[in-house]
N, C-alpha and C. Protein backbone atom coordinates (compact mmCIF):
# COMPACT_ATOMS: atom_id res chain seq x y z
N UNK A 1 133.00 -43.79 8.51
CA UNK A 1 131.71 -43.86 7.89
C UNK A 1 130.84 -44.84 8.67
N UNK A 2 129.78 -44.41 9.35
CA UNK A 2 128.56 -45.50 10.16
C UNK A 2 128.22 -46.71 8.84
N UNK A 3 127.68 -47.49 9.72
CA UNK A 3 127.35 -48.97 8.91
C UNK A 3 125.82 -48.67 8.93
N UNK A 4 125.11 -48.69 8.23
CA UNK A 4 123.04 -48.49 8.28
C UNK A 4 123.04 -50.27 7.99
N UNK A 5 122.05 -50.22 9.17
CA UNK A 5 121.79 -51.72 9.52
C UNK A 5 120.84 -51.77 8.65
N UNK A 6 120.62 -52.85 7.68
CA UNK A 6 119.20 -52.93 6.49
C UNK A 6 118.74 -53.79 6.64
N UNK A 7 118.64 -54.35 7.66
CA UNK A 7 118.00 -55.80 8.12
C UNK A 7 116.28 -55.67 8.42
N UNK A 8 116.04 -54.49 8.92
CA UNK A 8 114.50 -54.50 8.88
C UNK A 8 114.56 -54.07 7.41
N UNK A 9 115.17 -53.66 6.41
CA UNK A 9 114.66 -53.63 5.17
C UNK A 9 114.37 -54.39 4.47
N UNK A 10 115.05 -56.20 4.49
CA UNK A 10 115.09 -56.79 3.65
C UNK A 10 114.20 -57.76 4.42
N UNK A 11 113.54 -57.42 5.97
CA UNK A 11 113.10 -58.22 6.08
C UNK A 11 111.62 -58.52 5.70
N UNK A 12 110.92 -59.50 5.25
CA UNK A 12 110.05 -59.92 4.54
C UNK A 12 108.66 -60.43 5.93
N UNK A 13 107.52 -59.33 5.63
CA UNK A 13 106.52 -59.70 6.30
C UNK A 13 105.66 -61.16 6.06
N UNK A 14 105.18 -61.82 7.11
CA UNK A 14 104.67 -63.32 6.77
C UNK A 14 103.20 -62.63 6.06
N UNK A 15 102.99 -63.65 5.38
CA UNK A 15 101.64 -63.46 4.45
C UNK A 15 100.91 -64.68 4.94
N UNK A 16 99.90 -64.31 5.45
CA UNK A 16 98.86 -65.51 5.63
C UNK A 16 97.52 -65.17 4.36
N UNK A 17 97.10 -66.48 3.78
CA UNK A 17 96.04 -66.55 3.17
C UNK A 17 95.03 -67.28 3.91
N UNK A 18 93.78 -66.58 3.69
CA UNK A 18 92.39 -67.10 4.17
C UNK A 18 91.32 -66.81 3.42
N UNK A 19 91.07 -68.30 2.86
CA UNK A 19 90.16 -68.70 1.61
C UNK A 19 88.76 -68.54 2.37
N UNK A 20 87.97 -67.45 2.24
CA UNK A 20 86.44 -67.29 2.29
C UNK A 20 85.54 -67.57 1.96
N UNK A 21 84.55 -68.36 2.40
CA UNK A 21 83.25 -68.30 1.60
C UNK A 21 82.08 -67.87 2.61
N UNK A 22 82.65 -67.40 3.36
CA UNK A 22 81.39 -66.27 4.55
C UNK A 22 80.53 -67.45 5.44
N UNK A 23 81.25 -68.76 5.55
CA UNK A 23 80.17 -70.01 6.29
C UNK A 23 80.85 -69.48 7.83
N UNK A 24 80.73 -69.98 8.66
CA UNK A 24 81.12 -70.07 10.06
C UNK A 24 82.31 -70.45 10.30
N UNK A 25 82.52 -71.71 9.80
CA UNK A 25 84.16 -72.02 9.77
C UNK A 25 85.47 -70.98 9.10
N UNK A 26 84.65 -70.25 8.37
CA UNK A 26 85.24 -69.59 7.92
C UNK A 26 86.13 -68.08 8.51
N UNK A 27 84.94 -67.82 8.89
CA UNK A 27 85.18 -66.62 10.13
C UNK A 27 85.57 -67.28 11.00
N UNK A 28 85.22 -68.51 11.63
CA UNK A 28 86.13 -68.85 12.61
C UNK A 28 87.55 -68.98 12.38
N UNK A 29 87.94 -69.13 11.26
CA UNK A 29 89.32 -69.06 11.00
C UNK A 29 89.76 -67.46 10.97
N UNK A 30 88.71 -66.72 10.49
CA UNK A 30 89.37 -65.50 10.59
C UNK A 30 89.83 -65.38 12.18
N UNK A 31 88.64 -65.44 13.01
CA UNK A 31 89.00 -64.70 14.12
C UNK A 31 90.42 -65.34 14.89
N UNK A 32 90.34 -67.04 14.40
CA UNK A 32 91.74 -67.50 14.83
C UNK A 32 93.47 -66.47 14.21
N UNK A 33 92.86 -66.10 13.41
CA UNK A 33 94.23 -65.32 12.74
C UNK A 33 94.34 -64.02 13.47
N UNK A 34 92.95 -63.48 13.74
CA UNK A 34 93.23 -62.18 14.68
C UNK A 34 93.77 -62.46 15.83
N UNK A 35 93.18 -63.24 16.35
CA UNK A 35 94.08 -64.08 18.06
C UNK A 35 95.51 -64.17 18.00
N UNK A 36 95.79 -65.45 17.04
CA UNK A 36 97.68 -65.16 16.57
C UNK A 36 98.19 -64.43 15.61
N UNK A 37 97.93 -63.76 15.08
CA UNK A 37 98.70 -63.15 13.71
C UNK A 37 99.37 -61.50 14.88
N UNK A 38 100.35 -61.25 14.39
CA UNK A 38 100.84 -59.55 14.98
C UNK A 38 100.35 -58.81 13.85
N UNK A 39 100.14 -57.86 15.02
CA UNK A 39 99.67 -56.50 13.57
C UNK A 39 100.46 -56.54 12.52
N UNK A 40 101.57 -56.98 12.24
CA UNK A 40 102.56 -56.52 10.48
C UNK A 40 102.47 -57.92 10.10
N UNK A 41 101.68 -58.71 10.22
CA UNK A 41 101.08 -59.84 9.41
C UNK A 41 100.21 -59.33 8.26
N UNK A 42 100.37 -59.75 7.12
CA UNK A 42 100.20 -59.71 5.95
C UNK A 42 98.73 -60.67 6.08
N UNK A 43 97.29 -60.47 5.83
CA UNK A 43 96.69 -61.31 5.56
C UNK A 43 95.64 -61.08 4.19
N UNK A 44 95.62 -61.72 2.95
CA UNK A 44 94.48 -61.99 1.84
C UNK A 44 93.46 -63.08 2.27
N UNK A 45 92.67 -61.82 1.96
CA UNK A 45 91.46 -62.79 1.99
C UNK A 45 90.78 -63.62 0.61
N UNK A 46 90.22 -64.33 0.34
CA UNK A 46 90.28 -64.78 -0.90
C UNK A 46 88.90 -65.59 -1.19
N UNK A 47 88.44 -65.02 -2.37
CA UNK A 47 86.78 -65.31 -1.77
C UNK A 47 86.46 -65.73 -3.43
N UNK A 48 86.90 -67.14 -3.94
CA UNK A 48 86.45 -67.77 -4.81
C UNK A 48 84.62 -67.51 -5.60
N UNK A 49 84.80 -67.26 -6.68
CA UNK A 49 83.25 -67.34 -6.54
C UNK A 49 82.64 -68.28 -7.92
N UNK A 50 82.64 -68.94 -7.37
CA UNK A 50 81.77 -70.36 -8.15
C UNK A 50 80.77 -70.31 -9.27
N UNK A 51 80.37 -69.83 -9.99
CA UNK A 51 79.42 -69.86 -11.09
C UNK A 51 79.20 -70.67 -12.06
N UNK A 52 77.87 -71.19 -11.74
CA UNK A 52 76.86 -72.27 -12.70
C UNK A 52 76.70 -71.18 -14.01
N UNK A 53 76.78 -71.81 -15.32
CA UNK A 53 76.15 -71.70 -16.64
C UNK A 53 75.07 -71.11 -16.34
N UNK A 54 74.06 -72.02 -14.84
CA UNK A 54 72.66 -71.09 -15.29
C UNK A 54 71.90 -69.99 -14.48
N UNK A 55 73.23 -69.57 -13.11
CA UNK A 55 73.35 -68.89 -12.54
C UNK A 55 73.54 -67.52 -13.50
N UNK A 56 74.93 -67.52 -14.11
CA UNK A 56 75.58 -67.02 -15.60
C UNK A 56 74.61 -66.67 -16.23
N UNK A 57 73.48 -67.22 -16.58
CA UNK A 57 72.76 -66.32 -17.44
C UNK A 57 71.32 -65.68 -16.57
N UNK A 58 71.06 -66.44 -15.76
CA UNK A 58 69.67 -65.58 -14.99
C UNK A 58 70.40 -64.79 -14.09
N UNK A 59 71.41 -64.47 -13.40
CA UNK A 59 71.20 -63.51 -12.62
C UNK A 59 72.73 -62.54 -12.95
N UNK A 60 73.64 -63.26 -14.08
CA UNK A 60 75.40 -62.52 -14.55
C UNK A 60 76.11 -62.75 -13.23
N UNK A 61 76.79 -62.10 -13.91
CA UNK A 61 78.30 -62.46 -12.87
C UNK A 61 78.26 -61.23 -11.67
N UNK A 62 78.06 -60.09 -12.05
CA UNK A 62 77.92 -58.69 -11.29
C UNK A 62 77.22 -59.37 -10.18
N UNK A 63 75.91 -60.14 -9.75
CA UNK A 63 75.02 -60.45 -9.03
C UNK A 63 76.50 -61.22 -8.04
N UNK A 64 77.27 -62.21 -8.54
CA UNK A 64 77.96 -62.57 -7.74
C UNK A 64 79.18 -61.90 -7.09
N UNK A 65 79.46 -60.77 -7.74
CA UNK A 65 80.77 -60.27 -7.72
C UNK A 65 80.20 -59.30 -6.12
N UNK A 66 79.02 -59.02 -6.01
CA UNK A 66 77.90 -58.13 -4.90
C UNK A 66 78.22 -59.03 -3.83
N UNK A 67 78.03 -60.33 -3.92
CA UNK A 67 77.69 -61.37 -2.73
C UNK A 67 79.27 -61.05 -2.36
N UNK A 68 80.30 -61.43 -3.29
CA UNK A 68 81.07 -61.98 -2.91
C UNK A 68 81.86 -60.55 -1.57
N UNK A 69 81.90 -59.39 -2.32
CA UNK A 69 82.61 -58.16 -1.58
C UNK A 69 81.82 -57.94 0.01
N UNK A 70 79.92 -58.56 0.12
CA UNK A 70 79.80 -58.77 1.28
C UNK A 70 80.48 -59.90 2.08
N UNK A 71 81.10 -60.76 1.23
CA UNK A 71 81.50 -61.97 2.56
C UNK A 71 82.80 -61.69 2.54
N UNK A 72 83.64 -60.80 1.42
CA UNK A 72 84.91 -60.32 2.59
C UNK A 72 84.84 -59.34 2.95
N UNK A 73 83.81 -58.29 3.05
CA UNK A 73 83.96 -57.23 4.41
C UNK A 73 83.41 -58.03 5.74
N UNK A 74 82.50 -59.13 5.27
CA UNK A 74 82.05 -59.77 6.61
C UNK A 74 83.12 -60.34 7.55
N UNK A 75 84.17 -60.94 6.38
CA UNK A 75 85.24 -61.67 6.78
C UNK A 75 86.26 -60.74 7.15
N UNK A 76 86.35 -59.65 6.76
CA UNK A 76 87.76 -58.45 6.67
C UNK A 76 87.30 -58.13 8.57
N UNK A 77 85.59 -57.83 9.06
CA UNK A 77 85.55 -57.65 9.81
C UNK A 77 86.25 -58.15 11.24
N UNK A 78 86.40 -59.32 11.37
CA UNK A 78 86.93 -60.08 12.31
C UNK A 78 88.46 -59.88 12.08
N UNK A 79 89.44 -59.56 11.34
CA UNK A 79 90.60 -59.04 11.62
C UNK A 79 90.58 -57.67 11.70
N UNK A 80 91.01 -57.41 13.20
CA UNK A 80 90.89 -56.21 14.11
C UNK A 80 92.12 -56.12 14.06
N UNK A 81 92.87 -56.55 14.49
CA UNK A 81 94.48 -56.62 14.79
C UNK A 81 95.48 -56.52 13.32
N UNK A 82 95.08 -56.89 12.15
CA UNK A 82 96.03 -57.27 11.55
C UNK A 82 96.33 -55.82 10.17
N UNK A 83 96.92 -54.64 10.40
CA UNK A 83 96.62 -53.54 9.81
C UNK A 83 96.93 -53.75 8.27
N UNK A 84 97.30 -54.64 7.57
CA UNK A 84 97.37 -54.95 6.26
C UNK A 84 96.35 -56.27 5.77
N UNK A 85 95.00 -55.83 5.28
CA UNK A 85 94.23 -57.01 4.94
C UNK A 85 94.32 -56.53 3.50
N UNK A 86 94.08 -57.58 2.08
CA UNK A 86 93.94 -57.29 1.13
C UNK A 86 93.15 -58.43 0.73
N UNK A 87 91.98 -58.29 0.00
CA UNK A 87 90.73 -58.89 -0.52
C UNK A 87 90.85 -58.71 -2.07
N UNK A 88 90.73 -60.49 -2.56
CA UNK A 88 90.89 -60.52 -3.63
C UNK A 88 89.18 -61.51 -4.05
N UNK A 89 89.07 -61.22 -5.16
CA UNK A 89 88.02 -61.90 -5.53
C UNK A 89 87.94 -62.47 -6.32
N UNK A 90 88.08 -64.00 -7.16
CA UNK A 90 88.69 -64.85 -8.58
C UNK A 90 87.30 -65.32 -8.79
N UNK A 91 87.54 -66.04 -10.01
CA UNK A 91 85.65 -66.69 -10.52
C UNK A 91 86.77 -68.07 -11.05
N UNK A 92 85.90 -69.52 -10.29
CA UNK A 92 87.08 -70.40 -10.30
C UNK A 92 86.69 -71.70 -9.90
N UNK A 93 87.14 -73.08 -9.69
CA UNK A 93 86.72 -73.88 -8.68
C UNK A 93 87.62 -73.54 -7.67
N UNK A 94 87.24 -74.29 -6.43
CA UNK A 94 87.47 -72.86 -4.84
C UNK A 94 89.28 -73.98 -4.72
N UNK A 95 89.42 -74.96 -4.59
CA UNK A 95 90.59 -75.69 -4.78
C UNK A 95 91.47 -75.03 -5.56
N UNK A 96 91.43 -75.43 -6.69
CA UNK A 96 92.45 -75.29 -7.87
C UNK A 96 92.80 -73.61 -8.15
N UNK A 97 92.10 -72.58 -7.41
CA UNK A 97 92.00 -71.14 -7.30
C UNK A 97 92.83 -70.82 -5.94
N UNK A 98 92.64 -71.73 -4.94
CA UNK A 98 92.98 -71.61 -3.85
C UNK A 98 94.73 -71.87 -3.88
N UNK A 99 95.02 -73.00 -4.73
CA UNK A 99 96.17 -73.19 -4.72
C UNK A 99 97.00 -72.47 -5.95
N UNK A 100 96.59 -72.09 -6.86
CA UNK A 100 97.03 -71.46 -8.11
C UNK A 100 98.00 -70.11 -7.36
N UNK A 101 96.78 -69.46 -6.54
CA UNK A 101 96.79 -67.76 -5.77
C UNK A 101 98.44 -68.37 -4.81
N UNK A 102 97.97 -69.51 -4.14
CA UNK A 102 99.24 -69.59 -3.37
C UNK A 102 100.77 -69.64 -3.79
N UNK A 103 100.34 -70.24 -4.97
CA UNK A 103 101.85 -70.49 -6.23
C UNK A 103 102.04 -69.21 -6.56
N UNK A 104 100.74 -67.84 -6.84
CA UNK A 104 101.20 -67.36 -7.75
C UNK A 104 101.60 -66.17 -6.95
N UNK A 105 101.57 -66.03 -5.61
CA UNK A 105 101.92 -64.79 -4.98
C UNK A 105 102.64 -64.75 -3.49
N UNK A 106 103.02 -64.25 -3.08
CA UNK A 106 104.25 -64.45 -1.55
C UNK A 106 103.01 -64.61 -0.21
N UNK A 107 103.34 -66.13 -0.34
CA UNK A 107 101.99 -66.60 0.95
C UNK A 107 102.58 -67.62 1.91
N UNK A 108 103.03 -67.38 2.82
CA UNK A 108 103.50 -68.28 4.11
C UNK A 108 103.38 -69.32 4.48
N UNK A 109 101.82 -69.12 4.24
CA UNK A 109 100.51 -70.01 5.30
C UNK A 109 99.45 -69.77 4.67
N UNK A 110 99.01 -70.95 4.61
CA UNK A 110 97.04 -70.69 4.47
C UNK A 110 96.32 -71.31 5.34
N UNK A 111 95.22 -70.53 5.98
CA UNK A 111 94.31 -71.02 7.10
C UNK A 111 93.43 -71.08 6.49
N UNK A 112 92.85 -72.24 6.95
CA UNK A 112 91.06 -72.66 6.61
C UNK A 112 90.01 -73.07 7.87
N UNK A 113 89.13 -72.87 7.37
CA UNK A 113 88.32 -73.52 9.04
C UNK A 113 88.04 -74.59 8.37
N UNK A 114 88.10 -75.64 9.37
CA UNK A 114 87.30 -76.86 8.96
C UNK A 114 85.97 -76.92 9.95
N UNK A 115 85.20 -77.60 9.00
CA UNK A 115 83.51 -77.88 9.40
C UNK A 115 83.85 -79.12 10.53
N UNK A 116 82.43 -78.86 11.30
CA UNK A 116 82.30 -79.73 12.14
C UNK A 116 81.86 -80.86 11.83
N UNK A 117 82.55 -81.81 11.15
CA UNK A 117 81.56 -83.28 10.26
C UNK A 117 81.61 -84.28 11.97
N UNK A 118 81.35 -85.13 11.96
CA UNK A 118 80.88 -86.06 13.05
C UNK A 118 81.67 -87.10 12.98
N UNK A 119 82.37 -87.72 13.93
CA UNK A 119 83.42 -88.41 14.34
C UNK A 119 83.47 -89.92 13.15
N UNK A 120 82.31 -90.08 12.58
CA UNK A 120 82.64 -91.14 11.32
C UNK A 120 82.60 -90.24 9.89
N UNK A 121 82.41 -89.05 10.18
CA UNK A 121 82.26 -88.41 8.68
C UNK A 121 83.70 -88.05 7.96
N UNK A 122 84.39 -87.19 7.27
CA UNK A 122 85.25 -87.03 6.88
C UNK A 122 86.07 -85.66 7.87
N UNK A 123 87.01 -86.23 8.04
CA UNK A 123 88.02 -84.87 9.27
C UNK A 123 87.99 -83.75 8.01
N UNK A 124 88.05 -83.62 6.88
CA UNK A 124 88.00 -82.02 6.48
C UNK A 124 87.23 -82.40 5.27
N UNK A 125 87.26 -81.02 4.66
CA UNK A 125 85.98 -81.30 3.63
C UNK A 125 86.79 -81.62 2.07
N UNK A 126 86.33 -81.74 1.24
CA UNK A 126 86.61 -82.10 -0.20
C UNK A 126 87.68 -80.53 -0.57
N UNK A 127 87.68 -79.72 -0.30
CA UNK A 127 87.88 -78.06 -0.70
C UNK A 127 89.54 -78.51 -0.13
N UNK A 128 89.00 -78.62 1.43
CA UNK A 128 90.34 -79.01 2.00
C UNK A 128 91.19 -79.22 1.96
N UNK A 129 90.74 -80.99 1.66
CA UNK A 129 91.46 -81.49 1.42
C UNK A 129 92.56 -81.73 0.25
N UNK A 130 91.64 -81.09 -0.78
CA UNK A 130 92.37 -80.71 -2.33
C UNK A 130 94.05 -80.04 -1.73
N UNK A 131 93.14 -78.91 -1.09
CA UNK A 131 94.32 -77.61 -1.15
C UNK A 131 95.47 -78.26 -0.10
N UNK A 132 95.79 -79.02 0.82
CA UNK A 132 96.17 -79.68 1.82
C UNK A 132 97.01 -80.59 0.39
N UNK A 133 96.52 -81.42 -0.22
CA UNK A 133 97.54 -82.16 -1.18
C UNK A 133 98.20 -81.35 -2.18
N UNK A 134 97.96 -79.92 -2.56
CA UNK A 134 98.71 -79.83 -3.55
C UNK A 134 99.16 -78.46 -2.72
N UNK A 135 98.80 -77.94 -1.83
CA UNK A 135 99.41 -76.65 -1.52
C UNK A 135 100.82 -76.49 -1.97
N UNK A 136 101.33 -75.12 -1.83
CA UNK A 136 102.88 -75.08 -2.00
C UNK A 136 103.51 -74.49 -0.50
N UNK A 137 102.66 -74.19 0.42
CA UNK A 137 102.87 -73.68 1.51
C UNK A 137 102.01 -74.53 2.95
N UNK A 138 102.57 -74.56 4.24
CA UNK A 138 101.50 -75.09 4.83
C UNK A 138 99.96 -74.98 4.93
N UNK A 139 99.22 -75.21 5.29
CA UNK A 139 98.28 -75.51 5.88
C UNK A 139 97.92 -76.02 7.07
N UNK A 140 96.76 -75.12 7.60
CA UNK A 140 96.75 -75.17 9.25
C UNK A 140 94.96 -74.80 8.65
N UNK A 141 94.44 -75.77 9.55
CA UNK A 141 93.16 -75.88 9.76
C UNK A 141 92.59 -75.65 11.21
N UNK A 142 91.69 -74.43 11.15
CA UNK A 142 91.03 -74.14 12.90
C UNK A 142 90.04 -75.25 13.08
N UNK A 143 89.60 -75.63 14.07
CA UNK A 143 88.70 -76.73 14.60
C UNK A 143 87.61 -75.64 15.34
N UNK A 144 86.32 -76.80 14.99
CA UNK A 144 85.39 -75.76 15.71
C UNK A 144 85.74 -76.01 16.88
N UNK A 145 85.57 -74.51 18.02
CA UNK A 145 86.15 -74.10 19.47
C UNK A 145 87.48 -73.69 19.65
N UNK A 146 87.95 -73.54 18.23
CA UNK A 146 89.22 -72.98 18.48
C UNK A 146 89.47 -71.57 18.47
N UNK A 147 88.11 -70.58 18.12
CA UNK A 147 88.12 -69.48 18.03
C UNK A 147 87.93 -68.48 19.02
């Protein structure tokens, strides 16, 4: 009786997460993931969407839920290479959403771009740095010119 090797069966594709909000750093992180990621890289995109009380009532949530599906096709655009993207969209603070998603689903890695602040300002931003202290998975931050 042959032995069936099941080792590519059980083996488990890496999942990268990349928290969106359609700024520059952001896509720059995308395009860093298209550079290293192999095509059977797993990547979510994840595109928090923030809503004020008085946002909430002059313009609803639909108005944001519009913005948000343009900044991950904007963002989906720059992964060329990676044939499994999946775009999720939460209503949340962008931290505590960012890390919840990572607890709550099979995620490797999360990439973020960090902003270009100025050599006395802060090395990453407040968002960041949240998700960086409580992540459950690494974190890897692109630098501007790394794209």
């Amino acid at each position: 009786m042959a032995s069936e090797n099941t080792s590519d069966q059980n083996t488990k594709a890496f999942s990268i997460l990349l928290p969106t909000d359609g700024s520059p750093s952001a896509l720059r992180a995308a395009r860093w993931i298209n550079r290293h990621a192999t095509p059977d890289v797993t990547v979510t995109l994840l595109q928090v969407i923030v809503v004020s009380v008085e946002t909430a009532i002059t313009k609803g949530l639909s108005d944001a839920r519009l913005q948000s599906q343009k900044i991950l096709a904007e963002t989906q655009s720059e992964l060329t290479r990676c044939s499994a993207v999946l775009n999720e969209s939460i209503v949340g603070i962008p931290a505590e959403k960012i890390v919840e998603y990572a607890k709550d689903h099979p995620v490797d890695l999360i990439v973020m771009g960090r902003r270009g602040h100025s050599a006395l300002g802060n090395l990453i931003g407040s968002v960041s740095f949240s998700v960086l202290q409580r992540a459950p998975v690494p974190v890897t931050f692109v630098e501007p010119g790394e794209d």
